[in-house]
N, C-alpha and C. Protein backbone atom coordinates (compact mmCIF):
# COMPACT_ATOMS: atom_id res chain seq x y z
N UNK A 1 20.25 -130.15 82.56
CA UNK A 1 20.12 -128.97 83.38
C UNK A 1 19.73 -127.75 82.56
N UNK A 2 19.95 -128.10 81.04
CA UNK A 2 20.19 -126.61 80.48
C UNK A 2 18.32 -126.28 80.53
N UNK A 3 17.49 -127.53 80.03
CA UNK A 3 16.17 -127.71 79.65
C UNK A 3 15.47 -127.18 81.25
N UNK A 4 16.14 -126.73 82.51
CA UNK A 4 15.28 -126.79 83.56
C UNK A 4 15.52 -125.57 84.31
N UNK A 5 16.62 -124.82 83.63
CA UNK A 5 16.94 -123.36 83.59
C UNK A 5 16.05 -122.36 83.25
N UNK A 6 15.24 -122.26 82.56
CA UNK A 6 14.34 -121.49 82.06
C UNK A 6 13.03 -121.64 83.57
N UNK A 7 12.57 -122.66 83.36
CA UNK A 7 12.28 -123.03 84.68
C UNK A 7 12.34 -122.62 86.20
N UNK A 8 13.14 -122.90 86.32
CA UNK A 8 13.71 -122.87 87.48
C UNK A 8 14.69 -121.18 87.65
N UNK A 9 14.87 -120.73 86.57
CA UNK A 9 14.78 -118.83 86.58
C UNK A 9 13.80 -118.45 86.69
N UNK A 10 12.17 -118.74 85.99
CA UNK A 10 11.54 -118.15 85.92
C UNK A 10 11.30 -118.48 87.15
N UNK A 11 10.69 -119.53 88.07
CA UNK A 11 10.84 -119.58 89.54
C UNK A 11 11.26 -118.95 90.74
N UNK A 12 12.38 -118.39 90.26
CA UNK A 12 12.97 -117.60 91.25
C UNK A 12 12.54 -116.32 90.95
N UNK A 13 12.22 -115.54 89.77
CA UNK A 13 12.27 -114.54 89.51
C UNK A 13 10.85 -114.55 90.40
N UNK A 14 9.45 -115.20 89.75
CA UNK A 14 8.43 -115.34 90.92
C UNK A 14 7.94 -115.44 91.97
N UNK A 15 9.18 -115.75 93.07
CA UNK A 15 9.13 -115.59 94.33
C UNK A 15 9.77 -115.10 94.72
N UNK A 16 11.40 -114.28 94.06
CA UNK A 16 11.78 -112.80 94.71
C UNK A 16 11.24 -111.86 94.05
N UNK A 17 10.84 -111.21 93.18
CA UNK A 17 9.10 -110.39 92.93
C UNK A 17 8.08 -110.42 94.22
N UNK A 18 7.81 -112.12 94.34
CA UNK A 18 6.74 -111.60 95.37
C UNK A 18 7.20 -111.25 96.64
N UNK A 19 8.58 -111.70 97.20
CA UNK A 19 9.08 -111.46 98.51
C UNK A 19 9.80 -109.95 98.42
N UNK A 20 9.74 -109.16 97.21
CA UNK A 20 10.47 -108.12 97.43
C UNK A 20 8.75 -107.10 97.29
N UNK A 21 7.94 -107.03 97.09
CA UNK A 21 6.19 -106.48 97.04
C UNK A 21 6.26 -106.65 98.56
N UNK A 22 5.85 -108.09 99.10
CA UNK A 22 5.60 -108.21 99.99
C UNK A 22 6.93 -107.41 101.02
N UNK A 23 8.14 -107.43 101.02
CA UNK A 23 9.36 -106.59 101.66
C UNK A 23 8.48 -105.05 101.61
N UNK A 24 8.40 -104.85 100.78
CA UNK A 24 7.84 -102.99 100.67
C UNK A 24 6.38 -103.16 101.65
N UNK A 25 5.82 -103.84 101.32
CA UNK A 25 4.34 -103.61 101.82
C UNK A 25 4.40 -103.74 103.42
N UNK A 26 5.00 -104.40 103.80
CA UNK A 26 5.82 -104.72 105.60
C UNK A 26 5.96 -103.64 105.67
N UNK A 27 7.93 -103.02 104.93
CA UNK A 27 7.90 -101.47 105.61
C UNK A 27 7.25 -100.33 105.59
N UNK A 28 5.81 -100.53 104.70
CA UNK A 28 5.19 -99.42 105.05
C UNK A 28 4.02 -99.85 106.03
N UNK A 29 3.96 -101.21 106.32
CA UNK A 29 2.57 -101.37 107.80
C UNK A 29 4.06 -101.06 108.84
N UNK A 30 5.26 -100.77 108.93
CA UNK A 30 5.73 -100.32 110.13
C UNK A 30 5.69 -98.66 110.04
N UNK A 31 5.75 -98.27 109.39
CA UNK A 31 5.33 -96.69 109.42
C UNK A 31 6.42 -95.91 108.13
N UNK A 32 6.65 -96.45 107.53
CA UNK A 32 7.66 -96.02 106.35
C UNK A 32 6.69 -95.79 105.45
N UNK A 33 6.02 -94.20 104.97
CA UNK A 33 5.47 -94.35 103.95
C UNK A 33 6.15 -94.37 102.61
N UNK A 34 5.76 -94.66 101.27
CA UNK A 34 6.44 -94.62 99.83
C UNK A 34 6.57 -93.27 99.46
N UNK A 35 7.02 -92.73 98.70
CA UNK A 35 7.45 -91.44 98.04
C UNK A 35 6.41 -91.96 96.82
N UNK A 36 6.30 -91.00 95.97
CA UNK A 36 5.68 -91.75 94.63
C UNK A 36 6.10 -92.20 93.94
N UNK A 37 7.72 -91.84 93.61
CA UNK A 37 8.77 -92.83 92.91
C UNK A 37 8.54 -94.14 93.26
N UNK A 38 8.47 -94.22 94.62
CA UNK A 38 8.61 -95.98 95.44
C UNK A 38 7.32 -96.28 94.73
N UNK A 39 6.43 -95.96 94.89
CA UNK A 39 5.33 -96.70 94.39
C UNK A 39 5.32 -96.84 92.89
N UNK A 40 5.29 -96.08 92.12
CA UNK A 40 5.94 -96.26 90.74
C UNK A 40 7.38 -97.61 90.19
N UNK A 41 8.15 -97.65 91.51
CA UNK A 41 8.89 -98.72 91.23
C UNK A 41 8.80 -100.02 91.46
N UNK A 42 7.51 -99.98 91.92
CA UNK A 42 6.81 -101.72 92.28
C UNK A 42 5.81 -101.97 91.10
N UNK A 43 5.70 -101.26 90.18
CA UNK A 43 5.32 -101.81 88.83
C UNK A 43 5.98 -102.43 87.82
N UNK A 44 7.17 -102.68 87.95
CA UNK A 44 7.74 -103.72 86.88
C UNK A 44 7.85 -105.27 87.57
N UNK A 45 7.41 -104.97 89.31
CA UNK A 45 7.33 -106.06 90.12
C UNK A 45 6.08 -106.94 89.67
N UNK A 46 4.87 -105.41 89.68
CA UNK A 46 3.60 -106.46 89.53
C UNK A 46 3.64 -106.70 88.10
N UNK A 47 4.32 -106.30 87.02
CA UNK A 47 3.89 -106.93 86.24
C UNK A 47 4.96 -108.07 85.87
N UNK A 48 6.20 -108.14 86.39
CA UNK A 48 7.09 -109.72 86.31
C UNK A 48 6.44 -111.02 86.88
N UNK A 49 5.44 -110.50 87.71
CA UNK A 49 4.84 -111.77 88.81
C UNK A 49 4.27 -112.61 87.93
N UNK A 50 3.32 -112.24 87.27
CA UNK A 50 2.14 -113.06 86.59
C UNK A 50 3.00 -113.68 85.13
N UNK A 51 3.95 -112.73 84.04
CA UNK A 51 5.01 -113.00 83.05
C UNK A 51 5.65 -114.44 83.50
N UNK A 52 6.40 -114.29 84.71
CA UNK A 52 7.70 -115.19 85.49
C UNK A 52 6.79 -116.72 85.95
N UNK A 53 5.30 -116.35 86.00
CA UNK A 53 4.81 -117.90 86.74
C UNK A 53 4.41 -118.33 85.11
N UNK A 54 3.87 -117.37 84.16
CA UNK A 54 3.42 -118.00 83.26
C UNK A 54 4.39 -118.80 82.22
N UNK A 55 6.04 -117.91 82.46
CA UNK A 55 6.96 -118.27 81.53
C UNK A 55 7.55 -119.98 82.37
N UNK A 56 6.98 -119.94 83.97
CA UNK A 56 7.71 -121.15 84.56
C UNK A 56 6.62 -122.30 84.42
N UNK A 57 5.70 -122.36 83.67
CA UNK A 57 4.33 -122.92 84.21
C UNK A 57 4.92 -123.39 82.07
N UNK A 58 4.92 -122.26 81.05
CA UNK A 58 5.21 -123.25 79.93
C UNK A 58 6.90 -123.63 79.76
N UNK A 59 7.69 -123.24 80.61
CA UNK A 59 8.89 -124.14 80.57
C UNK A 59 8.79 -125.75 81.10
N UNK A 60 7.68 -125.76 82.13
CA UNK A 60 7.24 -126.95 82.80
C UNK A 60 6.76 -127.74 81.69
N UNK A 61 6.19 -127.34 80.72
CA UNK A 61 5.67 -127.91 79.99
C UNK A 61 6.05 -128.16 78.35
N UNK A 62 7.84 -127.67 78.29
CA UNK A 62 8.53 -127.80 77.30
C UNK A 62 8.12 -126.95 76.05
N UNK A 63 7.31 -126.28 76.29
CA UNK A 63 7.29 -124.38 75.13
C UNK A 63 8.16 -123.68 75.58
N UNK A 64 9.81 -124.06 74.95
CA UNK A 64 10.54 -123.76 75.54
C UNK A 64 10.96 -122.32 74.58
N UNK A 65 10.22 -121.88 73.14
CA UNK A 65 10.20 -120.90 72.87
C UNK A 65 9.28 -119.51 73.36
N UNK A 66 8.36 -120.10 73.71
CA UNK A 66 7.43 -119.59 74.62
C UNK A 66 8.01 -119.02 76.24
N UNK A 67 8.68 -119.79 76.41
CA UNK A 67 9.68 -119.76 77.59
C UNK A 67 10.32 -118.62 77.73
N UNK A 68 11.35 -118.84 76.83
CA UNK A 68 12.17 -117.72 76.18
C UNK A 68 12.02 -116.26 75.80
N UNK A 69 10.82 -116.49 75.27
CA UNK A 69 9.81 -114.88 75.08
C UNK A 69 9.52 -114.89 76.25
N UNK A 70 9.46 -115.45 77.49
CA UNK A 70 8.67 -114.79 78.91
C UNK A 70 10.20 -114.39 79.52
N UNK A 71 11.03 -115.01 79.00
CA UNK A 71 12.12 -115.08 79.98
C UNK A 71 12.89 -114.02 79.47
N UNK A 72 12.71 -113.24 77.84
CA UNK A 72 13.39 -111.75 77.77
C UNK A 72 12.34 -110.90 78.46
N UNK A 73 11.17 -110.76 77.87
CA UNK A 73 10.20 -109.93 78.78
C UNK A 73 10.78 -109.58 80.04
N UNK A 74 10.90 -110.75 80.66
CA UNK A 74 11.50 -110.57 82.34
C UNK A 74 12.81 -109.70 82.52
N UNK A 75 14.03 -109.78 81.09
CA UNK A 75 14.94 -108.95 81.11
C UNK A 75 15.05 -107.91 80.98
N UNK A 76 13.80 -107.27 79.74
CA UNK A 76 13.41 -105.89 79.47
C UNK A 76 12.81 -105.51 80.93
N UNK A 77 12.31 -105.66 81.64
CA UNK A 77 11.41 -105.59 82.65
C UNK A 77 12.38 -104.64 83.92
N UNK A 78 13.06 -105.73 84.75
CA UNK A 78 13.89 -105.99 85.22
C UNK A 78 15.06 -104.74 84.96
N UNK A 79 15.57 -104.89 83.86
CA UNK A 79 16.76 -103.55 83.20
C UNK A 79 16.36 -102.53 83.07
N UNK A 80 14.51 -102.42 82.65
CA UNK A 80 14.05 -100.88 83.11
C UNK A 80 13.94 -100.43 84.63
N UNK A 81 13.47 -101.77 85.15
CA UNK A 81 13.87 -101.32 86.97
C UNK A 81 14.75 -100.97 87.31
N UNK A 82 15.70 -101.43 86.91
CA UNK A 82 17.46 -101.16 87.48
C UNK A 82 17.72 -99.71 87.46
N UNK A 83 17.09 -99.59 85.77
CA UNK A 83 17.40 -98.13 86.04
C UNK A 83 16.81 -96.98 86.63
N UNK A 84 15.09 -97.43 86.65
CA UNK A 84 14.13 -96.34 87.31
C UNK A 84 15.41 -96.29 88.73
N UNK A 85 14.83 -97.72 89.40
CA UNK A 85 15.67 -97.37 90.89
C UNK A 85 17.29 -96.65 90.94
N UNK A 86 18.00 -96.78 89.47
CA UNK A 86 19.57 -95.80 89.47
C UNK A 86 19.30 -94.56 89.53
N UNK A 87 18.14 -94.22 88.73
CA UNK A 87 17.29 -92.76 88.97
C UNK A 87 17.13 -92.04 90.04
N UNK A 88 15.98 -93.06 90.63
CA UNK A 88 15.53 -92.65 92.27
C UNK A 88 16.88 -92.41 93.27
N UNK A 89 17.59 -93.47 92.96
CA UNK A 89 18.46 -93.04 94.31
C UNK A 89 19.90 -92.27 93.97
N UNK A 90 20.08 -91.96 92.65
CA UNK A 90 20.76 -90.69 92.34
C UNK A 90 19.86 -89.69 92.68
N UNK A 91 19.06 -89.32 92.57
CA UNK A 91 18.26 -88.52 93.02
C UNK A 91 18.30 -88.00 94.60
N UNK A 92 18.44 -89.17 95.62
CA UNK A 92 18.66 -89.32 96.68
C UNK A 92 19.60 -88.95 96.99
N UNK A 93 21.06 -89.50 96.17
CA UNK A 93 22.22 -88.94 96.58
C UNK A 93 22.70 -87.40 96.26
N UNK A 94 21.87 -86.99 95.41
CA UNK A 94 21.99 -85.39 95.23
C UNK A 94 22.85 -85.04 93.87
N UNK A 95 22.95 -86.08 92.88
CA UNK A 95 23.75 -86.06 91.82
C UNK A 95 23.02 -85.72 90.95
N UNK A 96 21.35 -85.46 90.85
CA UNK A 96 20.53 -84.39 89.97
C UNK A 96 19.32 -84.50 90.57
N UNK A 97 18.67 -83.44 90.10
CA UNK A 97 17.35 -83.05 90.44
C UNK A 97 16.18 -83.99 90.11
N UNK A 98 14.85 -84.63 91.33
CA UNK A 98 14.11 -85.12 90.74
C UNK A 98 13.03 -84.01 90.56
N UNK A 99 11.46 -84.66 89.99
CA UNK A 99 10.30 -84.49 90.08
C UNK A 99 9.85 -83.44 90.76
N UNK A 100 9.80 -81.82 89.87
CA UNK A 100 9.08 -80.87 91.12
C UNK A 100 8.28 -81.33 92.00
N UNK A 101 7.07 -81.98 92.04
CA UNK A 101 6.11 -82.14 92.85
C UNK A 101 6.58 -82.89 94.34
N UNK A 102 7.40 -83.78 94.32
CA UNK A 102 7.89 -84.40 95.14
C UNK A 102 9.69 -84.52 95.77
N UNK A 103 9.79 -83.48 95.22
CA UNK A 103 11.97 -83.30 95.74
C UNK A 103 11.96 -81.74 95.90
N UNK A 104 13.38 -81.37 96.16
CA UNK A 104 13.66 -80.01 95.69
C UNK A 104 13.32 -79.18 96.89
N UNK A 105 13.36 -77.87 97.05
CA UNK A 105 13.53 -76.95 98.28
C UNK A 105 11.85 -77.02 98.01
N UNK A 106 11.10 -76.12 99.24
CA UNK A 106 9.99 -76.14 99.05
C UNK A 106 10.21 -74.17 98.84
N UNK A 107 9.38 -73.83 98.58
CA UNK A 107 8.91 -72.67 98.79
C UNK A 107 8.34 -71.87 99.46
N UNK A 108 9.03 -70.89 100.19
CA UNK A 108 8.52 -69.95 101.36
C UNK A 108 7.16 -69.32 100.86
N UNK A 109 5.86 -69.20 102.14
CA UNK A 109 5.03 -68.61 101.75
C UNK A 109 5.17 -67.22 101.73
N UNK A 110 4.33 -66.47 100.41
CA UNK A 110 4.43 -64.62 101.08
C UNK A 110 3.45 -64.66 101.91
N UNK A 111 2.48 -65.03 102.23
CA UNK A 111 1.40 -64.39 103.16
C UNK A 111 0.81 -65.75 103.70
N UNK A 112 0.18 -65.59 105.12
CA UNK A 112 -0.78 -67.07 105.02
C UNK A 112 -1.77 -67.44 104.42
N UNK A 113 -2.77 -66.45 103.33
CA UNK A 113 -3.15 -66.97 102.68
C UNK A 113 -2.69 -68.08 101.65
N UNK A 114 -1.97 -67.74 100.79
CA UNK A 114 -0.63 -68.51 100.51
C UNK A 114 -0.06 -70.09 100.83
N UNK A 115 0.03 -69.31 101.97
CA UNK A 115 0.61 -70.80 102.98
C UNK A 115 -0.62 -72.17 102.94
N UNK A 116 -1.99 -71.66 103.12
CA UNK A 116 -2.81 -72.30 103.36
C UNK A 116 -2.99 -73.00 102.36
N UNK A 117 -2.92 -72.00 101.04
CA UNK A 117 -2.97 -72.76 100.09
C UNK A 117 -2.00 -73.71 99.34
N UNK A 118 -0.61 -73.69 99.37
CA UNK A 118 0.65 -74.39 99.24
C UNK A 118 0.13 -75.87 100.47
N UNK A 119 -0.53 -75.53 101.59
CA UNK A 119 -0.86 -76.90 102.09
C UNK A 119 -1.70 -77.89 101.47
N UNK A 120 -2.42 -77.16 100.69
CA UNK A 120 -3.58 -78.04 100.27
C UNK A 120 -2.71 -78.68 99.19
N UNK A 121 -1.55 -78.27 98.43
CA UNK A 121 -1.07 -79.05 97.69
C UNK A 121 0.26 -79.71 98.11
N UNK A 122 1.01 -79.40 99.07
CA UNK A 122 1.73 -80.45 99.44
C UNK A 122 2.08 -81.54 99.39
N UNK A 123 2.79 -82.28 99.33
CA UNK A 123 3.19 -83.89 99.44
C UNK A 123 4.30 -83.91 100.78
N UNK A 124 3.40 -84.57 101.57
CA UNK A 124 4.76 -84.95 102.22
C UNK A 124 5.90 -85.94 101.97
N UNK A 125 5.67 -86.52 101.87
CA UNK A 125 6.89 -87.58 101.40
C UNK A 125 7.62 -87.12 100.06
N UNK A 126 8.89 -86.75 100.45
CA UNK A 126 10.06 -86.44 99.41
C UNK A 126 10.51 -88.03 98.84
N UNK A 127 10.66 -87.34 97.24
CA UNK A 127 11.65 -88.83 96.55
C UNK A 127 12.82 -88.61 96.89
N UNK A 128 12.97 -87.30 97.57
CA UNK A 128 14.70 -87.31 97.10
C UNK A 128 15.33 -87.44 98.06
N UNK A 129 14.69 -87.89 99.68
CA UNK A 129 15.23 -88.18 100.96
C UNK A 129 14.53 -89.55 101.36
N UNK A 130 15.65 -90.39 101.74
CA UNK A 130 14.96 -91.84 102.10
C UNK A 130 14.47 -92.25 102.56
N UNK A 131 13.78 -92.70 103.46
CA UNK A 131 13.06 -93.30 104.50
C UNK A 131 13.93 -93.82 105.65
N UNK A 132 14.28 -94.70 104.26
CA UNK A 132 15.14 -95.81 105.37
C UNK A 132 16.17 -96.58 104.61
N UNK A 133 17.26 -96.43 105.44
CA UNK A 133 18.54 -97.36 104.55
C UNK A 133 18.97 -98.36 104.85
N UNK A 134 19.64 -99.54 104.43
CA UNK A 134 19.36 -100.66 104.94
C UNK A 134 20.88 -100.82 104.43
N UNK A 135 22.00 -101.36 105.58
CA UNK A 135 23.54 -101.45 104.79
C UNK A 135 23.72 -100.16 104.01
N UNK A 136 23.61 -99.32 104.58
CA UNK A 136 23.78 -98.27 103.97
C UNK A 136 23.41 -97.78 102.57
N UNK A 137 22.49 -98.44 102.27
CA UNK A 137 21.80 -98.23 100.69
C UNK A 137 20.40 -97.70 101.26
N UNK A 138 19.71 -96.91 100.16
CA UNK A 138 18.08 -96.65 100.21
C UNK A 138 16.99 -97.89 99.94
N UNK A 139 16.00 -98.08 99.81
CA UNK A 139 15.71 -98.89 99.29
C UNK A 139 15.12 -98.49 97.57
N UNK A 140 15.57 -97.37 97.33
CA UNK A 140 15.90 -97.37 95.58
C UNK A 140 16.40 -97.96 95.34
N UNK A 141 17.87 -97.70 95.69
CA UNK A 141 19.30 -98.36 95.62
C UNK A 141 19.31 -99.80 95.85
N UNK A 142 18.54 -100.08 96.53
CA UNK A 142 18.14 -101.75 96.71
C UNK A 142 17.48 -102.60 95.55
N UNK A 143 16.51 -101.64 95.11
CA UNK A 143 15.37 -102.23 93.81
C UNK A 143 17.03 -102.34 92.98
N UNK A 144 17.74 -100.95 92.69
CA UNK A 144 18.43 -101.15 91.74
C UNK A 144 19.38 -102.73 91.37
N UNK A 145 19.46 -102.83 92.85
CA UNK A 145 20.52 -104.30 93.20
C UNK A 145 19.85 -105.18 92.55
N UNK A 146 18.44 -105.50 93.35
CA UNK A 146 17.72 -106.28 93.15
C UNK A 146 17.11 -106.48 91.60
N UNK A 147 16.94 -105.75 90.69
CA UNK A 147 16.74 -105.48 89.66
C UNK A 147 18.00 -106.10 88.90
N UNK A 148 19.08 -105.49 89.06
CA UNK A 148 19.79 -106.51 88.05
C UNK A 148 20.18 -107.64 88.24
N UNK A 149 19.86 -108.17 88.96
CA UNK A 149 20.19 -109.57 89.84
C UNK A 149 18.72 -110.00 89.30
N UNK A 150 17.74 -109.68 89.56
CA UNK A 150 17.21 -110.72 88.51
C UNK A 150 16.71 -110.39 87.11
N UNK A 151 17.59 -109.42 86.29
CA UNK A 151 17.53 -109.52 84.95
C UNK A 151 19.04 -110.41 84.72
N UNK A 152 19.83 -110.60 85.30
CA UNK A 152 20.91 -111.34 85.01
C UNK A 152 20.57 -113.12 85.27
N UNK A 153 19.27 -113.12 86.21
CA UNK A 153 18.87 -114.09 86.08
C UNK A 153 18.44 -114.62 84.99
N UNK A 154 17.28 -113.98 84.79
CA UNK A 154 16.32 -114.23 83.03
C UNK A 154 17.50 -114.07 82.24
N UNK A 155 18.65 -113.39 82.02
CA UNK A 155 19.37 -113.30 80.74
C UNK A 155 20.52 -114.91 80.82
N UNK A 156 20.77 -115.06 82.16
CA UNK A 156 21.45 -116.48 81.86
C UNK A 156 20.24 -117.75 81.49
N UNK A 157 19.30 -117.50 81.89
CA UNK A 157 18.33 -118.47 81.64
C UNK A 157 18.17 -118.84 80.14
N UNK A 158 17.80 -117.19 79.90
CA UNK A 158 17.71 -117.12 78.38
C UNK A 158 18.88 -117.83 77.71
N UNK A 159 19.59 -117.34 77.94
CA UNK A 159 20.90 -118.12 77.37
C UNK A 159 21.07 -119.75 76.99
N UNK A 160 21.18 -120.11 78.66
CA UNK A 160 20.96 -121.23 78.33
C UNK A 160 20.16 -122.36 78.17
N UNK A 161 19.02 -121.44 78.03
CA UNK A 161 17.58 -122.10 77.08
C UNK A 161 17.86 -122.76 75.72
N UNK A 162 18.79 -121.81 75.14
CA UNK A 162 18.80 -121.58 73.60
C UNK A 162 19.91 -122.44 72.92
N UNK A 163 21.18 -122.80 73.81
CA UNK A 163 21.75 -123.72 73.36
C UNK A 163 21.64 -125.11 73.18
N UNK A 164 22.28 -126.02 72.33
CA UNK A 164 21.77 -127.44 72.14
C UNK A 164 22.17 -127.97 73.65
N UNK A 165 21.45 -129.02 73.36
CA UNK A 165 21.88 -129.94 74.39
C UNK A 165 22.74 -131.34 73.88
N UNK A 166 24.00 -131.34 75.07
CA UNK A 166 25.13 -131.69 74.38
C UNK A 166 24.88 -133.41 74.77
């Protein structure tokens, strides 16, 4: 079992990656647009996808050091997600300030010239208010879940990649 762990982590990590892309890309064809944080936090997704099939594709094939290097990658990966998304949705909860461009009070116009022009640079979508919460979490707060759940994946994998077999 220990030889089919690497495997069979990297497996999973490759199809909850793609079912959590594909999860985001749904709630925004229902009308949930991303903040730019959100979109910024589906990059450690796209790049685990292609890492996680390639690290399950040479575990299949017993480069099981090769393995191993795909299967920390996936942990560094993964543990920087955890935290972007601890970021984002502290942010959310109001425990510090994000990103001028996208959080924070807006600013009253003095005149409508002004105004007109504060439109042209606008963002609507705030990072620092959610969309949508799901069990009472954001879906920052979700990546965050989801994020260490599968770096704890790759790190038991890793693990028990590396020991003998008894």
């Amino acid at each position: 079992m220990r030889q089919k762990a690497p495997f069979f982590a990297a497996l999973t990590v490759f199809f909850v990656a793609i079912a959590a892309i594909a999860g985001a890309l749904a709630i925004e064809a229902l009308g949930y647009a991303p903040c730019e944080l959100c979109l910024k936090e589906r990059m450690p997704y796209y790049a685990a996808i292609p890492i996680a099939a390639l690290t399950a594709v040479c575990a299949a094939r017993g480069k099981a050091s090769v393995a191993r290097l795909g299967l920390f990658g996936l942990v560094l990966i993964f543990s920087a997600s955890a935290v972007f998304g601890a970021y984002h949705a502290g942010m959310e909860w109001g425990f510090w300030p994000g990103p001028k461009d996208c959080s924070g009070a807006f600013e009253r116009a003095a005149s409508p010239e002004t105004f007109l022009q504060q439109l042209q640079n606008v963002q609507v979508v705030r990072c620092d208010a959610p969309a949508l919460k799901i069990l009472g979490l954001s879906l920052a707060a979700w990546n965050a879940v989801m994020s260490i759940g599968l770096a704890g994946v790759a790190v038991l994998a890793f693990r028990l990649g590396r020991r003998p077999i008894d």
